[in-house]
Each structure stands twice: as structure tokens, then as C-alpha cells.
Protein backbone atom coordinates (compact mmCIF):
# COMPACT_ATOMS: atom_id res chain seq x y z
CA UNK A 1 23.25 -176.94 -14.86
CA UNK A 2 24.40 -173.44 -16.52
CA UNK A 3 23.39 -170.73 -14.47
CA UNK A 4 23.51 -166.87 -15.38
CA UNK A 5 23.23 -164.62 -12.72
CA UNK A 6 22.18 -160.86 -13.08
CA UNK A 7 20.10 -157.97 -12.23
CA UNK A 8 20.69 -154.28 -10.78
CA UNK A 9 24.44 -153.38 -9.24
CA UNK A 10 24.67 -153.74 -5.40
CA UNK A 11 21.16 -156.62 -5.08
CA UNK A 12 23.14 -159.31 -4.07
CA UNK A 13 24.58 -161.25 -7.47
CA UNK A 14 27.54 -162.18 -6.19
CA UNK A 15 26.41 -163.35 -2.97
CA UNK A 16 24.02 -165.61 -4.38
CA UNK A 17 26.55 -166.54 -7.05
CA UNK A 18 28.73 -167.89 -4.63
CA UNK A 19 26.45 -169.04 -2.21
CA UNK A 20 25.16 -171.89 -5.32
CA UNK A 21 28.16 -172.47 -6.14
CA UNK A 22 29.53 -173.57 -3.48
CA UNK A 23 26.46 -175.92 -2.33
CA UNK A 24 26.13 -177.22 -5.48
CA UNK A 25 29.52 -178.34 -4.95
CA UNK A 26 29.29 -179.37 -1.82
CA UNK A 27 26.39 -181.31 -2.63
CA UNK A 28 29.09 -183.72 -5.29
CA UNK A 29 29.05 -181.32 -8.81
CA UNK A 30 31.91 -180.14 -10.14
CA UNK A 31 31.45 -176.79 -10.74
CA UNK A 32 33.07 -173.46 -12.50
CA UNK A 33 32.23 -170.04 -10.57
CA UNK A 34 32.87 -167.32 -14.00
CA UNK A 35 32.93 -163.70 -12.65
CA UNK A 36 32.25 -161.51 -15.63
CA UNK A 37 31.51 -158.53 -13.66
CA UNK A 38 33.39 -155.47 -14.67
CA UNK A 39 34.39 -154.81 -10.52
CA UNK A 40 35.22 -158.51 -9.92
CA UNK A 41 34.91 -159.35 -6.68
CA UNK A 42 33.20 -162.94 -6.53
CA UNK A 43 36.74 -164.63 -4.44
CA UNK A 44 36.06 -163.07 -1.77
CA UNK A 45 32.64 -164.39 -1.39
CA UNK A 46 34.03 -167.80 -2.54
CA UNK A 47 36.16 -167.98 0.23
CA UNK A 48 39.71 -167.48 -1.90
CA UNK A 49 42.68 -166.55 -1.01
CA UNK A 50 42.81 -162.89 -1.45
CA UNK A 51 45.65 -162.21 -4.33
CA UNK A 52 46.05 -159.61 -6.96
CA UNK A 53 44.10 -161.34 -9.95
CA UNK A 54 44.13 -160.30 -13.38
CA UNK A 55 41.10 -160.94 -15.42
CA UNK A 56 41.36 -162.96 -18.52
CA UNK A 57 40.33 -159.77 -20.65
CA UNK A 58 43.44 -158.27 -19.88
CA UNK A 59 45.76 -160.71 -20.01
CA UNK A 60 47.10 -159.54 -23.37
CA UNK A 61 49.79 -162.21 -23.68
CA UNK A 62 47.00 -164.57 -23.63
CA UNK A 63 44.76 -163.05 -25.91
CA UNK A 64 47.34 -162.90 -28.75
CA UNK A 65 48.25 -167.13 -27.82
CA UNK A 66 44.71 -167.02 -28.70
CA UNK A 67 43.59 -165.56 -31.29
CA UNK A 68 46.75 -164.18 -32.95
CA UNK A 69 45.70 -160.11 -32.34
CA UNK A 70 47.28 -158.37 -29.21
CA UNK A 71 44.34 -156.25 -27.76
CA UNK A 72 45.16 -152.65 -28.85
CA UNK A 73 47.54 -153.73 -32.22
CA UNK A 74 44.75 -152.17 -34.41
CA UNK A 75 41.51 -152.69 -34.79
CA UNK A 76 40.30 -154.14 -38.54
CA UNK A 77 42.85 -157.13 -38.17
CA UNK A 78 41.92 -160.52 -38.97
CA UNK A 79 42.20 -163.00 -35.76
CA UNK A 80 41.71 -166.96 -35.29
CA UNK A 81 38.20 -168.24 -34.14
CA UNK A 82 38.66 -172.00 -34.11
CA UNK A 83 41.27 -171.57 -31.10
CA UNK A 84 40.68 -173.70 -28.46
CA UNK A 85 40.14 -172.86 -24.57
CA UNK A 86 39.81 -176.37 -22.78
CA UNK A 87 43.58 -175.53 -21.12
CA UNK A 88 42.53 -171.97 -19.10
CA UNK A 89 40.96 -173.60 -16.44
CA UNK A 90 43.92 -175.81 -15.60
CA UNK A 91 46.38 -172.18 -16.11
CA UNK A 92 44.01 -169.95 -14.36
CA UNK A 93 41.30 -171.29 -12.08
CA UNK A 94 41.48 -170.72 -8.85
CA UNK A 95 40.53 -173.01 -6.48
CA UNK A 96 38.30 -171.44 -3.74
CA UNK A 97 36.02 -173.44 -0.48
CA UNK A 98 34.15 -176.19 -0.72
CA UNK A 99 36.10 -176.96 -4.29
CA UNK A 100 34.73 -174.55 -6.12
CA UNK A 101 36.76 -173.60 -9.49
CA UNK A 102 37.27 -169.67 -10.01
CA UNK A 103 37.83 -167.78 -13.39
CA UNK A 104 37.59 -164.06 -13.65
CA UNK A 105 36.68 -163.21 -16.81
CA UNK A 106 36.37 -159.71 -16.34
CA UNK A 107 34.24 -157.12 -18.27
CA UNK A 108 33.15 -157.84 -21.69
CA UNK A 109 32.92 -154.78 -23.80
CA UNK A 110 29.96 -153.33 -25.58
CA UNK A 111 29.22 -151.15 -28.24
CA UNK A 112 26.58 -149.87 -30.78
CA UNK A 113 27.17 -152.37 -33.49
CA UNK A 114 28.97 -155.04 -30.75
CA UNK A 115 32.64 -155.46 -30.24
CA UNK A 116 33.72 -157.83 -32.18
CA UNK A 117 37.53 -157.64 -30.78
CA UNK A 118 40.35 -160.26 -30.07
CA UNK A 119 38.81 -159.50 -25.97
CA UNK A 120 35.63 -160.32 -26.35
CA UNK A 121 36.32 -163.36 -29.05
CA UNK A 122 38.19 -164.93 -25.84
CA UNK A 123 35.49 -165.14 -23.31
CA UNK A 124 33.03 -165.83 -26.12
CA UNK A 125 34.36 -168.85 -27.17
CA UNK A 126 34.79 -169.55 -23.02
CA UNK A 127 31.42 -169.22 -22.21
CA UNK A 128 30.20 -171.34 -25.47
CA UNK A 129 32.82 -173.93 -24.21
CA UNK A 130 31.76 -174.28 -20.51
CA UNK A 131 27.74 -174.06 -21.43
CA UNK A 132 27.86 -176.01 -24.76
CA UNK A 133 30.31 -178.84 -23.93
CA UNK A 134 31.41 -179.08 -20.31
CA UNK A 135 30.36 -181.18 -18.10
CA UNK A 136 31.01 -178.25 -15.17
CA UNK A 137 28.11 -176.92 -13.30
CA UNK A 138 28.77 -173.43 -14.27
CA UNK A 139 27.23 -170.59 -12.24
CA UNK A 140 27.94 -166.74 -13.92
CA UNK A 141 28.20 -163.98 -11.91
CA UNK A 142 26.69 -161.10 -14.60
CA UNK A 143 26.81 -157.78 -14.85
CA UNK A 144 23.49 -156.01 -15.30
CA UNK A 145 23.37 -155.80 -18.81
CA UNK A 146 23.25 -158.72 -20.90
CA UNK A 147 23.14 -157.19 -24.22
CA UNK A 148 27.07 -158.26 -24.84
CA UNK A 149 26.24 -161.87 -24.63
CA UNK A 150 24.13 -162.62 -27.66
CA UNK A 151 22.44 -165.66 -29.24
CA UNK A 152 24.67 -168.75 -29.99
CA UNK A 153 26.49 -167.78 -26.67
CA UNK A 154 23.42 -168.26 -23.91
CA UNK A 155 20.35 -169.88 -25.29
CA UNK A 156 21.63 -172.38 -24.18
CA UNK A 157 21.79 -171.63 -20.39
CA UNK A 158 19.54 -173.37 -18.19
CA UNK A 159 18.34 -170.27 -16.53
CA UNK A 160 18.85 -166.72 -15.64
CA UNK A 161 18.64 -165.49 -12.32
CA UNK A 162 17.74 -161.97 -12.02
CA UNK A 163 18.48 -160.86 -8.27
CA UNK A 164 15.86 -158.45 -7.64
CA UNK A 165 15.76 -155.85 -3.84
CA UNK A 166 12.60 -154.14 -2.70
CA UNK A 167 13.13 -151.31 -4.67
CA UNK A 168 12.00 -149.90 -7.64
CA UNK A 169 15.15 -149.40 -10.10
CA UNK A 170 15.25 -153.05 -9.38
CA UNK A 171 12.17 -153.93 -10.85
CA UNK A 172 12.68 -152.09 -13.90
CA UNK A 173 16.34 -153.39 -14.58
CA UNK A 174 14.81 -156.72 -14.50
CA UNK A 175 12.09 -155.83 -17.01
CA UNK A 176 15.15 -154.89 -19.32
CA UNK A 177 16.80 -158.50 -18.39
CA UNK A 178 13.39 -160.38 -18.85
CA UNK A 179 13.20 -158.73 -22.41
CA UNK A 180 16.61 -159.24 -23.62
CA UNK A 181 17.07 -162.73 -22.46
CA UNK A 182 14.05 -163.51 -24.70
CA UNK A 183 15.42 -161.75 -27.56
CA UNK A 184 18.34 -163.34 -27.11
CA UNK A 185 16.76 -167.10 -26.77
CA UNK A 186 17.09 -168.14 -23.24
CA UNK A 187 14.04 -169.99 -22.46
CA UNK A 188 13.68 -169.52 -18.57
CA UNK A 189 14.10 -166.32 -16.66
CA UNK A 190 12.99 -166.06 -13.02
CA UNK A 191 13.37 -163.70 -10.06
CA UNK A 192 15.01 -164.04 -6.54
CA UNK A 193 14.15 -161.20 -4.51
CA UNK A 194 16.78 -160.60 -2.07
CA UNK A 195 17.19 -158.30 1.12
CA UNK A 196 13.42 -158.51 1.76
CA UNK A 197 12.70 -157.17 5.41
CA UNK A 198 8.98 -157.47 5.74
CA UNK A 199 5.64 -159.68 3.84
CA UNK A 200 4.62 -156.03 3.20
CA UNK A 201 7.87 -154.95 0.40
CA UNK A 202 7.44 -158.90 -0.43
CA UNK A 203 4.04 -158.60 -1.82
CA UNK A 204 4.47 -155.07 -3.87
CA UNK A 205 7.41 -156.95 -5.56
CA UNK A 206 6.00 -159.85 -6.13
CA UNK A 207 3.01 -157.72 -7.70
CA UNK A 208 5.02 -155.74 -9.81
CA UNK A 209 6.88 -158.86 -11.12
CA UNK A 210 3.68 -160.89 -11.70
CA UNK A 211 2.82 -157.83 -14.00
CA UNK A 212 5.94 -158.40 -15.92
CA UNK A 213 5.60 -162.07 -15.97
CA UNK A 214 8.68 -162.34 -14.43
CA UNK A 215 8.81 -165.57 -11.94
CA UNK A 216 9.52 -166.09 -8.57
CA UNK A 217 11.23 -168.61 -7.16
CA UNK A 218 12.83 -167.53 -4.18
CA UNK A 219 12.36 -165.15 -1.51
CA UNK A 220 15.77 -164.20 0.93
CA UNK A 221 15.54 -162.05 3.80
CA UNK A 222 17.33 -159.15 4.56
CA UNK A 223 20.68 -160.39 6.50
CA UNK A 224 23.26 -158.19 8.34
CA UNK A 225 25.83 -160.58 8.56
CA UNK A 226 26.60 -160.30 5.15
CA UNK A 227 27.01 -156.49 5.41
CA UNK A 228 29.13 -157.34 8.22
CA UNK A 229 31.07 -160.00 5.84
CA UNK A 230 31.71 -157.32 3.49
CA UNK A 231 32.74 -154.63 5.72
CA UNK A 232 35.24 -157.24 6.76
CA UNK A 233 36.48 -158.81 3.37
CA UNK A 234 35.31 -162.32 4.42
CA UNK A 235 32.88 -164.78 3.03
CA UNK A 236 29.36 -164.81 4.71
CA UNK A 237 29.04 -168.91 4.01
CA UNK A 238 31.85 -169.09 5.72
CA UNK A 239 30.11 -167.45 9.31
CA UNK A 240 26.79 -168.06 8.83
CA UNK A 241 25.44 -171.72 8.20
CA UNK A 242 21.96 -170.60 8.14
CA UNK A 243 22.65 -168.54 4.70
CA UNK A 244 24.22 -172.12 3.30
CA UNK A 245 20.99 -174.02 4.34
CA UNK A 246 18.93 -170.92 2.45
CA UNK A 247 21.31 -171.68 -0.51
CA UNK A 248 20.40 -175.56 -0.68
CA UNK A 249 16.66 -174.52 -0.57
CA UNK A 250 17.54 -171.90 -3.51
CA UNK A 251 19.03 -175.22 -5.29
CA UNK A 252 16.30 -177.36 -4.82
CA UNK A 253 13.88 -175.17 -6.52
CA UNK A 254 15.89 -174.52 -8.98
């Protein structure tokens, strides 16, 4: 399966990002964690070792190997887009618990017309790679926005997750999500609500989705032992087997 995973900053993406991707490799997939977030912090969850990583989009050395432009050289240049990308995850994964593979992407940049830079014609041709001809379970962890990604690089994800708390901003960044992934050609879009504390914020949220015709599949409950795993720098699937078991139910729906 390819799996996108977005909605508002601070619901719970990259908890849940991890949290898949490690059962579904636990459960016998091979599988490719990609943290395209522009504050990257999807190892930690993972269970990693903690390092000083650099992100792909500014690995500048790399970039050039790549496509023959040097990010900053000058915009306007001509740059190779037939290069190939099947070697990164043997130079730059990072293995992380329960086998998952880690790449950090890093922040794709946007613009009015689109950025069509040496940057983003990297992690382009990664993502069209790992969804079009891999046979990795790949699990995104997105940033809110997924205007940068465009048609030819998702339609053909299997679904987007939208992560989505009891609170209103919520709702409406995932009526932007549910209309751009259509525009953009991916076919199924559903909701997780996270952080829910009470059946009372569960049914306004699931009312205001059904208006949007946004699914649900999922409902998690509020947890504080994944504040606590963040205050701490640790992985909550790591301390808590009951969030793991609420990941393999998330799977099994899916």
C-alpha cells in the first residue's frame, strides 16, 4: 500500500505515521517511512537513533549527482529528469524499530506558478519511484498542504489520511485536503480523528465531516502517554502496547 498522511500541524501525523509503519512491518511488509514535513521529526517516533540528519532537499552535493544543477547556481538552468533514484535508500535510509526504513525528505517548496527547481525535481522523481514502482509499503508523513505534490506524482496513492482533532481549524484544513486531493486525482480520502476525549466532540466531528463527505474510518482517543513520549524524546510504541494494538486495528480497516 502507498499511504499519504496529512492534515492540520500538531493533530497527530507523525504519530500515526509511525505507528502504521511500524505494524505494517511488523506484521511481514517491507516498508519505507518518507518524512516530508518541513520540521522533520518522524525518527523519533520511529524509534531511531537520535543523530543530526540532513534532509535530502539539502543535500546539495546530491542534488547536483542528480540532476546536474547545484540548488542556488541560478535559477533558468536546464537540469536532467531521467536520473535515476533506486540507490538513495541503500545511501540514506535509516533503519529505525521493528525494521522500518527512514528517509527524510524534507520540505518541498511551493510557489505561485510551482517550483520547478533541481530540489523539488529530486523528491519528485522519489515519490513517483517508491508509489509507481516499488514494491515498499510506503507510508508519508505530509505536511498540511498538498498543493506541491501534483498529478502524475500521487494519483496514484492508495489513500490519504487526513488526521483530524476535535477542533474546528481541523475540520476546515481537511476540507482544503479533501478538495485538493480530488483535483489532484487521488481517488480515496478519509478521516482519522485523533485525540478524541469524549462520544460528545466525537459526534460534532463526525457531523461536520459527514457534511463534507469526508470519511471516517477511525476514531483514537485522547492519550497522555504520548504527550509524555514527547516531552521525553522517546517513541510512544515503544511504552505503550495498547497504542500498537490501536495501530493494527487502524491497519485492518484500512
Amino acid at each position: 500500500m502507498k499511504i499519504g498522511i496529512s492534515g492540520k500541524g500538531g493533530v497527530g501525523k507523525t504519530t500515526i505515521s509511525a505507528g502504521l509503519a511500524r505494524i505494517f512491518s511488523r506484521e511481514g511488509e517491507k516498508v519505507i517511512a518518507l518524512d516530508t514535513d518541513s520540521s522533520p521529526n518522524l525518527i523519533t517516533t520511529l524509534g531511531g537513533a537520535k543523530a543530526d540528519i540532513k534532509p535530502l532537499t539539502e543535500m546539495n552535493d546530491l542534488i547536483a549527482e542528480k540532476t546536474g544543477v547545484k540548488p542556488g547556481s541560478g535559477y533558468g538552468q536546464m537540469f536532467k529528469l531521467n536520473f535515476t533514484v533506486d540507490d538513495i535508500l541503500d545511501r540514506f535510509g535509516i533503519e529505525c524499530n521493528d525494521g522500518v526504513q527512514l528517509l527524510v525528505a524534507g520540505s518541498i517548496r511551493q510557489g505561485g506558478g510551482g517550483c520547478f527547481c533541481p530540489e523539488n525535481a529530486l523528491i519528485k522523481k522519489l515519490l513517483q519511484h517508491y508509489i509507481n514502482k516499488s514494491d515498499y509499503t510506503l507510508i508519508m508523513d505530509m505536511e498540511a498542504g498538498i498543493e506541491h505534490l501534483g498529478r502524475g506524482t500521487t494519483e496514484n496513492i492508495d489513500v490519504l489520511i487526513t488526521v483530524v482533532e476535535p477542533n474546528l481549524r481541523s475540520v476546515e484544513t481537511a476540507e482544503r485536503i479533501n478538495k485538493l486531493s480530488k483535483d489532484i486525482g487521488i481517488k480515496n480520502n478519509v478521516a482519522v480523528l485523533n485525540k478524541v476525549k469524549n462520544l460528545r466532540e466525537k459526534k460534532i466531528i463526525e457531523d461536520k465531516l459527514s457534511e463534507l463527505s469526508i470519511p471516517i474510518i477511525y476514531t483514537i482517543p485522547y492519550s497522555d502517554s504520548v504527550n509524555e513520549a514527547d516531552l521525553k524524546g522517546t517513541s510512544v510504541f515503544d511504552e505503550d502496547e495498547k497504542l500498537m494494538n490501536i495501530m493494527s486495528e487502524l491497519k485492518q480497516k484500512l
